[in-house]
Protein backbone atom coordinates (compact mmCIF):
# COMPACT_ATOMS: atom_id res chain seq x y z
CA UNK A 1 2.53 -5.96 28.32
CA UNK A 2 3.32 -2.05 29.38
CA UNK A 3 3.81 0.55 26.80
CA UNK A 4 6.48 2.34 26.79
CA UNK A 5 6.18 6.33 28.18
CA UNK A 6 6.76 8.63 24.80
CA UNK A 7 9.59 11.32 26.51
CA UNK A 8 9.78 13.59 23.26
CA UNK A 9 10.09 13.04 19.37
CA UNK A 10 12.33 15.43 17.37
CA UNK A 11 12.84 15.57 13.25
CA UNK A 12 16.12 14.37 12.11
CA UNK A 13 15.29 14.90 8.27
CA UNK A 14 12.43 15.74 6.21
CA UNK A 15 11.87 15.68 2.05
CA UNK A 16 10.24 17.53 -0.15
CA UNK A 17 7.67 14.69 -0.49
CA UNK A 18 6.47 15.51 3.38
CA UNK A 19 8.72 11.74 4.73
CA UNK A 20 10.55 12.53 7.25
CA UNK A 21 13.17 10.99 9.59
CA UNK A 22 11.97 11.20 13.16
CA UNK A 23 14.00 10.44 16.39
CA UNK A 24 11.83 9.43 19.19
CA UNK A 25 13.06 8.95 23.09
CA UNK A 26 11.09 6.71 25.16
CA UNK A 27 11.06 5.82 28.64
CA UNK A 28 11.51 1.40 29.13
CA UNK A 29 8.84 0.60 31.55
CA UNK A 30 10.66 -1.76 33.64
CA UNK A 31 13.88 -0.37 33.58
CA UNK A 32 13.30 3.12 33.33
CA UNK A 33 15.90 3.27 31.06
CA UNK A 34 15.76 5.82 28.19
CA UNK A 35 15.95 4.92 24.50
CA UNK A 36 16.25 6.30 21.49
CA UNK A 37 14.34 4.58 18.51
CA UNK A 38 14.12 6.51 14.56
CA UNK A 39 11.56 6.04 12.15
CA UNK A 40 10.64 6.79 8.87
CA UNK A 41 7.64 8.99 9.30
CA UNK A 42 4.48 10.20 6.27
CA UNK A 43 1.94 13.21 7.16
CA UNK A 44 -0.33 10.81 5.02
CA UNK A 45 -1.35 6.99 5.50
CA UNK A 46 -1.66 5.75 1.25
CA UNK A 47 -4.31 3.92 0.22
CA UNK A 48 -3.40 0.47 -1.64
CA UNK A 49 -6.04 -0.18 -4.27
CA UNK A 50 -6.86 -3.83 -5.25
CA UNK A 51 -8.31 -2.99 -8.61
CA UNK A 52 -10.30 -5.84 -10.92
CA UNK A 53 -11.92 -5.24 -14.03
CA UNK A 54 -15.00 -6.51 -15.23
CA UNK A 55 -13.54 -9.84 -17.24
CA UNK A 56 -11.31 -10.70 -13.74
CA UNK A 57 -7.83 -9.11 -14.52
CA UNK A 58 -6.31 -7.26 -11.91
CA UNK A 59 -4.97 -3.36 -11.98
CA UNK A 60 -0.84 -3.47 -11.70
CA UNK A 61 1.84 -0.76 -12.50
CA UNK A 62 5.51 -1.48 -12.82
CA UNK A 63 7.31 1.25 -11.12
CA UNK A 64 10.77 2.04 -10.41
CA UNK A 65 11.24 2.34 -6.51
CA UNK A 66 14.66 3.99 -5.19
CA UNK A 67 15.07 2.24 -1.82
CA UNK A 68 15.24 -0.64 -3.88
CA UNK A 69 16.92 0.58 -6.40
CA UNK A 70 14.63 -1.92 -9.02
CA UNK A 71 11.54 -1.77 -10.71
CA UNK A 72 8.72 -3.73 -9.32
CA UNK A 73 5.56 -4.88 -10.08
CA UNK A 74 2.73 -4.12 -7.94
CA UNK A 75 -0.73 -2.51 -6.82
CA UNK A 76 -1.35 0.95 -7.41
CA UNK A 77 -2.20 3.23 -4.40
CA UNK A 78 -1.20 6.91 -3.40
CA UNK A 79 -1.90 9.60 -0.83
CA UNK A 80 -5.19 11.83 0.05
CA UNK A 81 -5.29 15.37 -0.38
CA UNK A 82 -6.13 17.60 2.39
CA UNK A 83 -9.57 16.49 3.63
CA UNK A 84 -10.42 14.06 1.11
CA UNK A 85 -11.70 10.72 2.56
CA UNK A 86 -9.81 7.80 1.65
CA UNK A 87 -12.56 6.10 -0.57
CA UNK A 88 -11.89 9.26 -2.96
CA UNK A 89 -8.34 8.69 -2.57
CA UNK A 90 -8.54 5.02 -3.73
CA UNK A 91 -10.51 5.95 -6.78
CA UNK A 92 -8.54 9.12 -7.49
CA UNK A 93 -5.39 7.39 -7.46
CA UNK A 94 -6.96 4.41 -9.15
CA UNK A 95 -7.40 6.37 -12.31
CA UNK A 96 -4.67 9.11 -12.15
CA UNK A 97 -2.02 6.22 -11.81
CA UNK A 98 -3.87 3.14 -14.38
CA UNK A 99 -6.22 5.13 -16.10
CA UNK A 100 -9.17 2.98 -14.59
CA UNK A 101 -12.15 4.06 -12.94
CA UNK A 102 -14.03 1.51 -10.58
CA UNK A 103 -17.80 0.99 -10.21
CA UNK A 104 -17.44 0.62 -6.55
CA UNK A 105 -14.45 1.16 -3.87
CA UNK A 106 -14.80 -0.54 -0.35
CA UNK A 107 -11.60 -1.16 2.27
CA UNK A 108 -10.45 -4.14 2.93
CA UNK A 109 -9.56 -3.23 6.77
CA UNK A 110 -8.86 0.30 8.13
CA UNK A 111 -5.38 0.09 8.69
CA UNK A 112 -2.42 -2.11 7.80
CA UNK A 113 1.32 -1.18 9.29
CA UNK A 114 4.18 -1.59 6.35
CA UNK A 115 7.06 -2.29 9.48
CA UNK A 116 6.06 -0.91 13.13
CA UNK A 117 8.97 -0.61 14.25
CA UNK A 118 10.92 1.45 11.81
CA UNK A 119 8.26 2.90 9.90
CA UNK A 120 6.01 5.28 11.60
CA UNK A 121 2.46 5.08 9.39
CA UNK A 122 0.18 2.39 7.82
CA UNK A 123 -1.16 2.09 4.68
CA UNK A 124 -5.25 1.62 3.78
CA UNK A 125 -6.25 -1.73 2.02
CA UNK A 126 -8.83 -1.08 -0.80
CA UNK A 127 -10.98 -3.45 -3.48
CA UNK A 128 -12.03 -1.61 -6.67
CA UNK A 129 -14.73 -4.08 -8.62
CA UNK A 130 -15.66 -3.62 -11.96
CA UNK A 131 -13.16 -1.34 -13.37
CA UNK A 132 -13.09 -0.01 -16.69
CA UNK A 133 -10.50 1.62 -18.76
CA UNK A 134 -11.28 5.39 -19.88
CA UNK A 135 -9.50 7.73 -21.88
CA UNK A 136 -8.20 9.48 -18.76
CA UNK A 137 -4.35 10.91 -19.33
CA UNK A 138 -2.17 9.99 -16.48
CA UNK A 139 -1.10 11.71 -13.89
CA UNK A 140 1.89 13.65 -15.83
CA UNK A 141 3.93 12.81 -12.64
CA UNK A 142 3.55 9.49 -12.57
CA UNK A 143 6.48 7.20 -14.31
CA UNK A 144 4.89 3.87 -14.36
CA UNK A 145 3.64 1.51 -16.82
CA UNK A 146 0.29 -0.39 -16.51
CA UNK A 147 -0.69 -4.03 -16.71
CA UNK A 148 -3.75 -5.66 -16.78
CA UNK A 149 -3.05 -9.22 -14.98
CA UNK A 150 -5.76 -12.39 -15.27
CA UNK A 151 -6.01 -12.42 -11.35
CA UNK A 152 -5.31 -16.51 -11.03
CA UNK A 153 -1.85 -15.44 -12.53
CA UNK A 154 -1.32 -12.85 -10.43
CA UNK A 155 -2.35 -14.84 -6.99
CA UNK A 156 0.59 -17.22 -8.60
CA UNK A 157 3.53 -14.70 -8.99
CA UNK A 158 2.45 -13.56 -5.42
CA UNK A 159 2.15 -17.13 -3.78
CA UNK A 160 5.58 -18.10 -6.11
CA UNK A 161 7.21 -15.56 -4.51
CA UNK A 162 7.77 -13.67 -7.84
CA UNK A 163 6.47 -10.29 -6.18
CA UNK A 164 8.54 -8.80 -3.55
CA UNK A 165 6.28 -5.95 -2.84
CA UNK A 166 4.68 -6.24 1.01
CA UNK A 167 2.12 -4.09 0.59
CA UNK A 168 0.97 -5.78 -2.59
CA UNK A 169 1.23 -9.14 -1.18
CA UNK A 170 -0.81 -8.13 1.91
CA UNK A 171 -3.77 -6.54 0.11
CA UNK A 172 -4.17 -8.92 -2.48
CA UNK A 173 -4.30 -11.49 0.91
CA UNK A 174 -7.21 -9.29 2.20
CA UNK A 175 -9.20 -8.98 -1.41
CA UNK A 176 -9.39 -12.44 -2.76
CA UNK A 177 -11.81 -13.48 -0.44
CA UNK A 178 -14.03 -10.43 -1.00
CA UNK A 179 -13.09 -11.10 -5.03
CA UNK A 180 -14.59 -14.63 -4.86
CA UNK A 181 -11.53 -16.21 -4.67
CA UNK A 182 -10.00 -19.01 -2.02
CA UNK A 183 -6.72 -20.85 -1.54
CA UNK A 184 -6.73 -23.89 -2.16
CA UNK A 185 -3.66 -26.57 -1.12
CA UNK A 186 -3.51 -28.79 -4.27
CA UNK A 187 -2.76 -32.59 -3.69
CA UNK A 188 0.93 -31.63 -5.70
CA UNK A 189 2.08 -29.59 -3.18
């Protein structure tokens, strides 16, 4: 298939969190046709941290998100800061958000796209094994609440349907293998 020809991009709307609304014009390969296509847009990709402590409970926060306009339940994750690789980032936000630190950070892929077509960034899929909770304070901006989740029931909410989240859903797709965990159909189902 042809990609389309990129004619310009222009901002429609930006935040004081750096997301922005971004109008781009494109040129249809077959019918030369332009179109106009916006897009939620990030100057950062986050990093999505599947975190598990030592005794196998997995790393959640409930947080209220305003698209949504509900709380949900999900992993934690976050952006770098200028120049910081996004292992650092995964830890960093790891702790600042949970409190936990892991004893080793690894991706799960290198990128992961949350909707191509309407939002313009990906997110970074992480594992974090062997976390432990320290006496860290929270990031004072932060407005969540953490769990600590046995991972089997967690890997049930998710294939239950209980967790709505995509990004959550994905990762935790991407880590149970790399976790020691498989799927198993059971004779029930």
């Amino acid at each position: 298939m042809e990609e389309w020809k990129k004619i310009g991009e222009r901002e429609v709307l930006s935040s004081r969190w750096g997301k922005e609304l971004v109008s781009q014009e494109y040129e249809h390969p077959v019918t030369k046709k332009r179109e106009d296509y916006v897009f939620l847009s990030y100057g950062k990709s986050p990093v999505i941290v599947f975190a598990i402590t030592e005794s196998n409970e997995v790393i959640l926060i409930r947080v209220f998100r305003h698209a949504a306009g509900r709380v949900f339940l999900e992993l934690p994750g976050g952006v770098p800061e200028v120049d910081e690789p996004l292992d650092k980032t995964a830890e960093r936000e790891l702790l600042e958000e949970t409190g936990y630190q892991a004893e080793k950070v690894f991706p799960l892929a290198d990128e992961i796209w949350f909707d191509p077509q309407s939002v313009g960034f990906p997110f970074h899929p992480f594992l974090a094994l062997g976390c432990v909770k320290t006496d860290s304070a929270l990031d004072a901006v932060e407005h969540t609440e953490v769990v600590a989740m046995p991972i089997q029931n967690w890997i049930q909410m998710v294939m239950n349907a209980e967790i709505s989240d995509s990004k959550s859903i994905a990762v935790t797709m991407l880590a149970l293998r790399h976790a020691g965990f498989s799927l198993h159909r059971s004779e029930n189902n």
